[in-house]
N, C-alpha and C. Protein backbone atom coordinates (compact mmCIF):
# COMPACT_ATOMS: atom_id res chain seq x y z
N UNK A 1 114.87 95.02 47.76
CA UNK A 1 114.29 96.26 48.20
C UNK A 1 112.86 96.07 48.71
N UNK A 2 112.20 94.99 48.11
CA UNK A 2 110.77 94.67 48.90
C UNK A 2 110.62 94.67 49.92
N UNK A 3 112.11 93.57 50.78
CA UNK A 3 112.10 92.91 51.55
C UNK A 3 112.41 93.95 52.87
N UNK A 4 113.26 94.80 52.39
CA UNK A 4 113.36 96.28 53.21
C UNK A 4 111.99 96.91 53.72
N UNK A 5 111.27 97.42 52.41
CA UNK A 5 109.98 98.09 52.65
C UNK A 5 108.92 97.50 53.68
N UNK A 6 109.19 95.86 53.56
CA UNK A 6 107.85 94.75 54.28
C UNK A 6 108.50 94.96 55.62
N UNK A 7 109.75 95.42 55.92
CA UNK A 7 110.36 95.01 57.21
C UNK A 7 110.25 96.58 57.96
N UNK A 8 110.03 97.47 57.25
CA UNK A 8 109.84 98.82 57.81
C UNK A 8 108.38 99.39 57.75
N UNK A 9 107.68 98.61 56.76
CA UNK A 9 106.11 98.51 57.26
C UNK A 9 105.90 98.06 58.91
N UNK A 10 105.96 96.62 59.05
CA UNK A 10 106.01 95.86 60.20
C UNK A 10 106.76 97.13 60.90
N UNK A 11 107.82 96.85 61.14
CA UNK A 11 108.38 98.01 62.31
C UNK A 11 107.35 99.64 62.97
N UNK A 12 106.88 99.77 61.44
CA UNK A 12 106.06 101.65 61.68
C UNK A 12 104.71 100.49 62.37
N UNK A 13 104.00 99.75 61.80
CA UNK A 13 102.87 99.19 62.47
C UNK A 13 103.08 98.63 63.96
N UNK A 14 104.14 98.05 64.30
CA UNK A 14 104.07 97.35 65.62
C UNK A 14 104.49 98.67 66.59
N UNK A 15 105.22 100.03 66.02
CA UNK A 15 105.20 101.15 66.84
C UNK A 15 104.16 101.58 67.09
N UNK A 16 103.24 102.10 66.08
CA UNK A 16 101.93 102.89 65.82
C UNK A 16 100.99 102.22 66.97
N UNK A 17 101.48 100.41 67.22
CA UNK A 17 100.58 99.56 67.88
C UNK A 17 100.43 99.94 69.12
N UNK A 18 102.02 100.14 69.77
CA UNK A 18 102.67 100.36 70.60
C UNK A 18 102.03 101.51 71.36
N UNK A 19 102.06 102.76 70.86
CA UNK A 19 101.95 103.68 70.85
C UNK A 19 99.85 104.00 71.36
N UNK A 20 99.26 103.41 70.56
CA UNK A 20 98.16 103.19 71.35
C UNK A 20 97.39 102.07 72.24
N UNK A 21 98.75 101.54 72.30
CA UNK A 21 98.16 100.52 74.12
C UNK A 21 97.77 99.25 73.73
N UNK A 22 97.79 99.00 71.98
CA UNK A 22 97.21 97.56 71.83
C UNK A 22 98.52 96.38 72.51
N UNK A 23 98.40 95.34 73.21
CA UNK A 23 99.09 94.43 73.31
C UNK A 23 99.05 94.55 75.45
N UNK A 24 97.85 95.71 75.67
CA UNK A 24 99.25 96.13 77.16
C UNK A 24 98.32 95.56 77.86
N UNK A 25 97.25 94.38 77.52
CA UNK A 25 96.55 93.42 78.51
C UNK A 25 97.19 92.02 78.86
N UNK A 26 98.35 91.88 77.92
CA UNK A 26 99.12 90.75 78.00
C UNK A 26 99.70 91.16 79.39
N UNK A 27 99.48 90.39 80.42
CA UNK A 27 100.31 90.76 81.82
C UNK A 27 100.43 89.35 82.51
N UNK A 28 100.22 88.13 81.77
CA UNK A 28 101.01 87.11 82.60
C UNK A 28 101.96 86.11 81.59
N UNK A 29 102.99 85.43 82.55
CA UNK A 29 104.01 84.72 82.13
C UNK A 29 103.64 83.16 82.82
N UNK A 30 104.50 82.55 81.78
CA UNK A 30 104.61 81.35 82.39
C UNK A 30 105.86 80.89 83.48
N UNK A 31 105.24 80.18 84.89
CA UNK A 31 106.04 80.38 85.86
C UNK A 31 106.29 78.51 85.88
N UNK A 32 107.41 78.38 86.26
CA UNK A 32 107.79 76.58 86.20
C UNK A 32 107.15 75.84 87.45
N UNK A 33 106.85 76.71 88.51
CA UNK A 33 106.35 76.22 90.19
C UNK A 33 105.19 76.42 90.22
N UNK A 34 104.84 77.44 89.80
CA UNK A 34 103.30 78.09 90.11
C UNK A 34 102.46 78.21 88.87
N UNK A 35 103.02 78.07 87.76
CA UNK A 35 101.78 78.02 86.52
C UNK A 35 102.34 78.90 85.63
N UNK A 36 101.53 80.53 86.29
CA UNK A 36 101.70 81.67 85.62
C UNK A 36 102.01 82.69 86.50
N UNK A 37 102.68 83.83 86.28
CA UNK A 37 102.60 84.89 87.21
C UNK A 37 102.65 86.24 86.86
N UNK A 38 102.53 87.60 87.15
CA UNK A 38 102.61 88.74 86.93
C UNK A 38 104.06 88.44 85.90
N UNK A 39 103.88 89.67 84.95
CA UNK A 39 105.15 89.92 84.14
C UNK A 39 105.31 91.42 84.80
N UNK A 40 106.34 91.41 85.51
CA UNK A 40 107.02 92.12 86.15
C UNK A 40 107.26 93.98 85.47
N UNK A 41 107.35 94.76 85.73
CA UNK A 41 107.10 96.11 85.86
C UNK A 41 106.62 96.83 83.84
N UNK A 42 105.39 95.55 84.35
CA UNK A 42 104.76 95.56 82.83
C UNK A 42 103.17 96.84 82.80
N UNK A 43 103.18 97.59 82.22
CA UNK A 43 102.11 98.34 82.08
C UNK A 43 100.80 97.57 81.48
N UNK A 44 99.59 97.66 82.09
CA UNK A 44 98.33 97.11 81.91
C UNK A 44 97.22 97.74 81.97
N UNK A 45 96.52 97.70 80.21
CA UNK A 45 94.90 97.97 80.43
C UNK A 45 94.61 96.90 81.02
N UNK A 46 93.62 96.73 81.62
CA UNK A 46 92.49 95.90 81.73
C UNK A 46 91.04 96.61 81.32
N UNK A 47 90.24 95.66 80.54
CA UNK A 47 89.32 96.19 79.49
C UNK A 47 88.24 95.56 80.17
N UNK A 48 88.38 94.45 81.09
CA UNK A 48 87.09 93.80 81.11
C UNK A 48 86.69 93.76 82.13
N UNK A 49 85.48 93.83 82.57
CA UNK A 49 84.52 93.79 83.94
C UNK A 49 85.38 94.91 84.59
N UNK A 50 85.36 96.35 83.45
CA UNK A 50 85.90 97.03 84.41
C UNK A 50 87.02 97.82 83.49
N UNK A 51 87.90 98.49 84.13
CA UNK A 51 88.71 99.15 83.55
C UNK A 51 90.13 99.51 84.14
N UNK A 52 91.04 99.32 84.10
CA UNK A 52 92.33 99.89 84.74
C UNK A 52 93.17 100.33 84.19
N UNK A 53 94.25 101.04 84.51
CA UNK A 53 95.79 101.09 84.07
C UNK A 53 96.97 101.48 84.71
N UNK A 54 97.65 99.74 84.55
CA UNK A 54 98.35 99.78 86.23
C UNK A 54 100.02 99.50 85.64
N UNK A 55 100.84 99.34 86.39
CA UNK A 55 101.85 99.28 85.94
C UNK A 55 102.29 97.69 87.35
N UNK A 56 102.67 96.86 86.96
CA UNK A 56 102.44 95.77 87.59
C UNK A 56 103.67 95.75 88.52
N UNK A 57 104.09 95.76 89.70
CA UNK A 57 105.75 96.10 90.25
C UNK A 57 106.50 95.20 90.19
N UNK A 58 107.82 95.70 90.22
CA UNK A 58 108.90 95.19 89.79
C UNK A 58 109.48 93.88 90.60
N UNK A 59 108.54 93.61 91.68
CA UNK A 59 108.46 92.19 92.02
C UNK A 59 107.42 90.99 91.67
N UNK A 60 106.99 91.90 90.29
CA UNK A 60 105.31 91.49 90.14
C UNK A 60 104.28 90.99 90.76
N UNK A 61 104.10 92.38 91.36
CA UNK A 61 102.43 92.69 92.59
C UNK A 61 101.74 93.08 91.58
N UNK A 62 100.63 93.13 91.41
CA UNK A 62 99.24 93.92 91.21
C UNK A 62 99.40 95.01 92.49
N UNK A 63 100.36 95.58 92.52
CA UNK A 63 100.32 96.43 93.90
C UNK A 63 101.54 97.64 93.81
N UNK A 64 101.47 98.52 94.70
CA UNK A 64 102.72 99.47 94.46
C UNK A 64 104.22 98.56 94.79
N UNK A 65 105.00 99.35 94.93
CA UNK A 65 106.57 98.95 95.13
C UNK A 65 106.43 98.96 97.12
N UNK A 66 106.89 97.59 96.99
CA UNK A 66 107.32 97.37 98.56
C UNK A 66 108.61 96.79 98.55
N UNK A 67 109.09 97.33 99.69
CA UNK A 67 110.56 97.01 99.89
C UNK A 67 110.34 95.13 100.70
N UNK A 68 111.52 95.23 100.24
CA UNK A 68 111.46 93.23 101.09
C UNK A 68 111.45 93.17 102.06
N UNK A 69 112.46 94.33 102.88
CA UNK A 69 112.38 94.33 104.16
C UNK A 69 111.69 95.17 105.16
N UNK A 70 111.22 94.58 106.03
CA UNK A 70 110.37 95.03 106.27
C UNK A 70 110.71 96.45 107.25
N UNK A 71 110.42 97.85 106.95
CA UNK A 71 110.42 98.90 108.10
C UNK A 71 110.26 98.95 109.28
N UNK A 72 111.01 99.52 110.10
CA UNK A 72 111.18 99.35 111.41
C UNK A 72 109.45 99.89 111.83
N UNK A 73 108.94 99.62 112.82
CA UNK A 73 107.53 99.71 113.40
C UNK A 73 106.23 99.37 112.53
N UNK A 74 106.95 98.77 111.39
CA UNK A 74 105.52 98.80 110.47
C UNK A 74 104.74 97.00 111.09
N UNK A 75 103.78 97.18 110.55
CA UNK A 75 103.22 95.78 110.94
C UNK A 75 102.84 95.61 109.07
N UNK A 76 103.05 94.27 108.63
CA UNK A 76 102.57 94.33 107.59
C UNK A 76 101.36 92.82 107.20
N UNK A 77 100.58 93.05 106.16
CA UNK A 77 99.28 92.20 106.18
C UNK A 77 99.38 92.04 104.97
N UNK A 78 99.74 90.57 104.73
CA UNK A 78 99.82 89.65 102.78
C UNK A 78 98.49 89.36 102.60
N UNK A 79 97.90 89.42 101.86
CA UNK A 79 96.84 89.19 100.79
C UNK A 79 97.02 88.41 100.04
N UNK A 80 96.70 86.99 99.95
CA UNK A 80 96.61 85.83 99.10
C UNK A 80 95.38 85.71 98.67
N UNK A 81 95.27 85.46 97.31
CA UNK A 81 94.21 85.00 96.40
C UNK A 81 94.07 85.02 94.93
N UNK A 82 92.79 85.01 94.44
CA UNK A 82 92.71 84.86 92.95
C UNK A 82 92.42 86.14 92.63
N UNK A 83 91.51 86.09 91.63
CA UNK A 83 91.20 87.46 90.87
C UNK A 83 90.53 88.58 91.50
N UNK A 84 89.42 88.22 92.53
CA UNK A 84 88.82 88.92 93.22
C UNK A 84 90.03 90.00 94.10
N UNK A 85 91.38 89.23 94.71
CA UNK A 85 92.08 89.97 95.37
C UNK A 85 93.57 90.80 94.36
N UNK A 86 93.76 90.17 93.46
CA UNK A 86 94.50 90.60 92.05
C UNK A 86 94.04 92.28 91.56
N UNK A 87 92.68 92.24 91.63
CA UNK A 87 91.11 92.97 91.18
C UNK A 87 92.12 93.89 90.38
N UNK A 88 91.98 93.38 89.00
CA UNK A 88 92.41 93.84 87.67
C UNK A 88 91.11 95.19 87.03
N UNK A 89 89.88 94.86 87.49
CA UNK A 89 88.95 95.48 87.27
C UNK A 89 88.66 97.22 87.81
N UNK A 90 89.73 97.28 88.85
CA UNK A 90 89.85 98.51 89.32
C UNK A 90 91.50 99.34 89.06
N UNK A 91 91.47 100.30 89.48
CA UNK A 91 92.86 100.96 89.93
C UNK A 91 93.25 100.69 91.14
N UNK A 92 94.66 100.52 90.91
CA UNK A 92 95.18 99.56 92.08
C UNK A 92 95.28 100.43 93.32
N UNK A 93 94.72 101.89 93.41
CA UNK A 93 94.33 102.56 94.69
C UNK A 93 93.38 102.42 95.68
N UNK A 94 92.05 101.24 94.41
CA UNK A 94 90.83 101.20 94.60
C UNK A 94 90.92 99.85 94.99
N UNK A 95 91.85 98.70 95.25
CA UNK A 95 91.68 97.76 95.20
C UNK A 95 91.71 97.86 97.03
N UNK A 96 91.13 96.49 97.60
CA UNK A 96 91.02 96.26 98.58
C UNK A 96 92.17 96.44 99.66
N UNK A 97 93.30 95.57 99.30
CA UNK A 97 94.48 96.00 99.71
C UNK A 97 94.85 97.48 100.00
N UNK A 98 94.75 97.81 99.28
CA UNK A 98 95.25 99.19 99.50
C UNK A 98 93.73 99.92 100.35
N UNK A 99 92.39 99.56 99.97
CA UNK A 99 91.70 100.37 100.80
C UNK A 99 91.71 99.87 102.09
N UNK A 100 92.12 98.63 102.46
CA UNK A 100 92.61 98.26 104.12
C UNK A 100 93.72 98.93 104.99
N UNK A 101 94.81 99.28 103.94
CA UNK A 101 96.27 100.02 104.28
C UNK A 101 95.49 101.32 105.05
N UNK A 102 94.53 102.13 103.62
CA UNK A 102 94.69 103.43 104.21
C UNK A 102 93.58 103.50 105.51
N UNK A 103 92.66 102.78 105.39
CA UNK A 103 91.66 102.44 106.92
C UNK A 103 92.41 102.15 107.91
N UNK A 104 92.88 101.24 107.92
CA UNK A 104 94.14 101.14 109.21
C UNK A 104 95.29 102.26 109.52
N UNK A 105 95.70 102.89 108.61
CA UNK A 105 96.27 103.89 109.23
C UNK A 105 95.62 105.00 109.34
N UNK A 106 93.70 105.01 108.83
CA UNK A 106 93.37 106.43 109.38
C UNK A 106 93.62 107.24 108.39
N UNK A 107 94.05 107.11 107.43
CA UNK A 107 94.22 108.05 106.21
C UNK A 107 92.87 108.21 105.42
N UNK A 108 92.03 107.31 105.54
CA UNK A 108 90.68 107.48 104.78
C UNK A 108 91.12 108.20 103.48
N UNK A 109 91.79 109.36 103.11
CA UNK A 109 92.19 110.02 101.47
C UNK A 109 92.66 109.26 100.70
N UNK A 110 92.64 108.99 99.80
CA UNK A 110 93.06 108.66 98.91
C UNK A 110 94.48 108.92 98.43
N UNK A 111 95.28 108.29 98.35
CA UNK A 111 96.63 108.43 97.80
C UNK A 111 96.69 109.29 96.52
N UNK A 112 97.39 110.09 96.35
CA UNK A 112 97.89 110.89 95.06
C UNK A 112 98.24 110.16 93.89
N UNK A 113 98.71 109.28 94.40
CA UNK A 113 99.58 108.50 93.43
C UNK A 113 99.54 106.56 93.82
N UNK A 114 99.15 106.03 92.69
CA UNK A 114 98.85 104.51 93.64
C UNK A 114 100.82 104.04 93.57
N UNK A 115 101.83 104.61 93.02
CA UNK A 115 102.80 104.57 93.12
C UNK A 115 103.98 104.70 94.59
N UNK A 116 102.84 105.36 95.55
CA UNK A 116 104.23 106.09 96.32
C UNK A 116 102.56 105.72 97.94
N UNK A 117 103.15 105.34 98.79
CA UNK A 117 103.15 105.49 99.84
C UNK A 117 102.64 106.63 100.85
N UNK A 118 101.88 107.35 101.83
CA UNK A 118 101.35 108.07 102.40
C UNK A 118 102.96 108.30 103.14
N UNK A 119 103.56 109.30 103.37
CA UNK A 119 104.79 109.43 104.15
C UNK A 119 103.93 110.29 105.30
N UNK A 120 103.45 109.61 106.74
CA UNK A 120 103.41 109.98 107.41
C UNK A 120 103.94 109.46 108.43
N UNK A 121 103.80 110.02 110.13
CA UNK A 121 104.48 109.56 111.27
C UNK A 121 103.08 108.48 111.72
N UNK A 122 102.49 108.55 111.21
CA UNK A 122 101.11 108.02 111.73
C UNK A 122 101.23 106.74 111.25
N UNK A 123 101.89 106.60 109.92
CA UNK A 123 101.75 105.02 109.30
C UNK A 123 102.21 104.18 109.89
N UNK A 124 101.50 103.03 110.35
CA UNK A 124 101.41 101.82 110.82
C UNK A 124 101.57 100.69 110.41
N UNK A 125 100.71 100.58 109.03
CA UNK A 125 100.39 99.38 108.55
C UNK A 125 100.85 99.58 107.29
N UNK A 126 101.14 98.33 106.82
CA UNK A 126 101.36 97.94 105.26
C UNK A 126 100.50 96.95 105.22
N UNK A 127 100.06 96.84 103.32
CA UNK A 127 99.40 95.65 102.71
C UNK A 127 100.15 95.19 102.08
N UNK A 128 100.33 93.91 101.24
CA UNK A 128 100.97 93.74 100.25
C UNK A 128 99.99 92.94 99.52
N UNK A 129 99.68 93.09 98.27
CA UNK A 129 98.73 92.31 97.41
C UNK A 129 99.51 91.21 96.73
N UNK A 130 99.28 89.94 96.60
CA UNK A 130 100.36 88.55 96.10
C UNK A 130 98.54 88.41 95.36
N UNK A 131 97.74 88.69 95.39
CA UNK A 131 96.45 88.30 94.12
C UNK A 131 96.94 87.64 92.88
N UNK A 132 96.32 86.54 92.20
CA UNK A 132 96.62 85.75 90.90
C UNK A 132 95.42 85.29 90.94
N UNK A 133 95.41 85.90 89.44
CA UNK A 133 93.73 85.43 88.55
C UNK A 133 94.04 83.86 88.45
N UNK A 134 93.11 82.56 88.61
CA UNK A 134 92.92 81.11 88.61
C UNK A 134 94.37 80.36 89.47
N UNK A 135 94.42 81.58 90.43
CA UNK A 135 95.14 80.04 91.63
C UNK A 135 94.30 79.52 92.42
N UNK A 136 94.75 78.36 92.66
CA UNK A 136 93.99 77.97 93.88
C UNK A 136 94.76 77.49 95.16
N UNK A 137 94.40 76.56 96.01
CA UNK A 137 94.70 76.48 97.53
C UNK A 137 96.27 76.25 97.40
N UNK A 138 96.77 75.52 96.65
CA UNK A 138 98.04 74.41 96.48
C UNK A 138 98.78 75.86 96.23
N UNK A 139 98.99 76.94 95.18
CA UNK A 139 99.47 77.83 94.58
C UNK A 139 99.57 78.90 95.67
N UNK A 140 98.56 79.14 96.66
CA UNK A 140 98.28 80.26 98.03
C UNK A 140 99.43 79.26 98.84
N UNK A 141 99.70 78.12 98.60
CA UNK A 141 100.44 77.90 99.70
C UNK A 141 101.77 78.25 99.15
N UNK A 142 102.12 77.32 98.40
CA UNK A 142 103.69 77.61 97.24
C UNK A 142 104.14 78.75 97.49
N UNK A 143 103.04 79.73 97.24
CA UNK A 143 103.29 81.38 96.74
C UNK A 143 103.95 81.84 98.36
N UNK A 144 103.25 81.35 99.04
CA UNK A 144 103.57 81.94 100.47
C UNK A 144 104.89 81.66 100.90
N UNK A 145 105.09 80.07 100.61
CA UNK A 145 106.42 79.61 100.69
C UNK A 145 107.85 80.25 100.09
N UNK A 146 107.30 80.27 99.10
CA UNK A 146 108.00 81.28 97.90
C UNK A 146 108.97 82.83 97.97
N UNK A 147 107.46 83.51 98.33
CA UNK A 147 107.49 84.64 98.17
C UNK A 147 106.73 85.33 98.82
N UNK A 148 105.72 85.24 99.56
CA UNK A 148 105.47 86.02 100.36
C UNK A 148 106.14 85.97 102.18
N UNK A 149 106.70 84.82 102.17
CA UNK A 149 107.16 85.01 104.05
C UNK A 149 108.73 85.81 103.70
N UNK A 150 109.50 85.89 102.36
CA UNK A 150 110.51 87.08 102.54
C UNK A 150 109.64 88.38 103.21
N UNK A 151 108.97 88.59 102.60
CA UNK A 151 108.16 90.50 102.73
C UNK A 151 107.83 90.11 104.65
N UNK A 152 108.28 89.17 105.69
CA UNK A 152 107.82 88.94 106.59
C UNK A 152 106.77 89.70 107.44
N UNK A 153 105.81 89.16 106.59
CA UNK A 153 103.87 89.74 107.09
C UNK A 153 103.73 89.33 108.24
N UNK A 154 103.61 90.17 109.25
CA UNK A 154 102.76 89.72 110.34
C UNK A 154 101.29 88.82 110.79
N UNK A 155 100.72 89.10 109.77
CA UNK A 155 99.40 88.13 109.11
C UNK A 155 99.37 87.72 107.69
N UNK A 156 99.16 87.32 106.82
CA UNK A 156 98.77 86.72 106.10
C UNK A 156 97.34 86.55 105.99
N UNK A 157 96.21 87.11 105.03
CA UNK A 157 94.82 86.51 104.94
C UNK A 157 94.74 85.63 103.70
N UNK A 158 94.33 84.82 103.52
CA UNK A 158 94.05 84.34 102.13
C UNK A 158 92.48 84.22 101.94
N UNK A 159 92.28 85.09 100.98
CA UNK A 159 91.02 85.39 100.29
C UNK A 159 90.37 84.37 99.36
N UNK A 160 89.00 83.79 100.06
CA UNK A 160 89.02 82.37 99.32
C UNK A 160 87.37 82.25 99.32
N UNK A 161 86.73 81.70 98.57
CA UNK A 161 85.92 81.96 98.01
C UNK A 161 84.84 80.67 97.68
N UNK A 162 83.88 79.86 98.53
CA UNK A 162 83.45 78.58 98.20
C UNK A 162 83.60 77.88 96.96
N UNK A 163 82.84 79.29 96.03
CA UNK A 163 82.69 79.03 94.69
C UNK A 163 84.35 79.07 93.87
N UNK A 164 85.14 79.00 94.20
CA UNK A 164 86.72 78.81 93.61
C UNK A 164 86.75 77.66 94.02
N UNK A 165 86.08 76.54 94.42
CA UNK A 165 86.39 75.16 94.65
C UNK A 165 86.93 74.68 92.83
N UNK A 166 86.58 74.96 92.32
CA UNK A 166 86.83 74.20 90.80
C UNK A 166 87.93 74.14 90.49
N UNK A 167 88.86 75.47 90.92
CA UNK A 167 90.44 75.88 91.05
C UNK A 167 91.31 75.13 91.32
N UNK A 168 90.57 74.43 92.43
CA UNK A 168 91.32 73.71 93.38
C UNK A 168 91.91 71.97 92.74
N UNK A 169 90.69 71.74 91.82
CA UNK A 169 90.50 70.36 91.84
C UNK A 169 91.92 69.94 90.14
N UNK A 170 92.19 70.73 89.28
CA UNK A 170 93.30 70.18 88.62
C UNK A 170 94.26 70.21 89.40
């Protein structure tokens, strides 16, 4: 009967845990090609240099839900990089990516929802954010190989940074 009580303690504590958000900064996995990567349609504080709470997509972006294929007239623009382009430190409405989307199509407002897309006749452009906190050059390429030329981007930028030379060198 102890052994009951210790096992339904644990259970009410790891809910109670649950329940106020402790554990929801854990947001990467270990990947066999690339290191580490987003854990896939995982909810995330981020606490540090900053604040967020994002829900990571179900292809694991730091970014909303994009379809693979690409929409008829859209032009779309991949975003490769580390943390700076990941930018865990903001809401993912506020992140660069997305403030390039809505400048290019002229939307300047702000999205309602960093979930859902501007449905207008006007939209032009897509972003897609592929950001990872400590990749470097070798990993921007992989990743591209990988997984970003399915989403077939019309450009590709990779966001790179002198001072990320250190990244580079294991």
């Amino acid at each position: 009967s102890l052994l009951v009580i210790l096992a339904l303690m644990v259970v009410c504590a790891e809910v109670a845990l649950a329940l106020i958000g402790l554990g929801d900064d854990e947001y990467i996995k270990v990947d066999p090609i690339l290191g580490i990567t987003h854990l896939e349609n995982k909810w995330v504080d981020f606490r540090h240099e900053g604040f967020s709470r994002a829900k990571i997509s179900s292809a694991g972006l730091r970014d909303v839900e994009h379809q693979v294929a690409k929409p008829a007239g859209i032009k779309r623009i991949a975003f490769i990089g580390d943390s700076k382009t990941q930018a865990l430190q903001v809401n993912i409405e506020d992140t660069f990516a997305r403030l390039v989307e809505d400048n290019l199509n002229g939307s300047g407002a702000r999205r309602a929802s960093a979930g859902a897309h501007a449905a207008t006749a006007s939209r032009q452009f897509e972003t897609i954010n592929f950001g990872m906190s400590n990749y470097g050059l070798v990993q921007y390429y992989v990743q591209f190989l990988l997984r970003v030329r399915q989403y077939s981007p019309d450009v590709t930028v990779v966001v790179y940074h002198i001072f990320d030379s250190s990244e580079n060198l294991p």
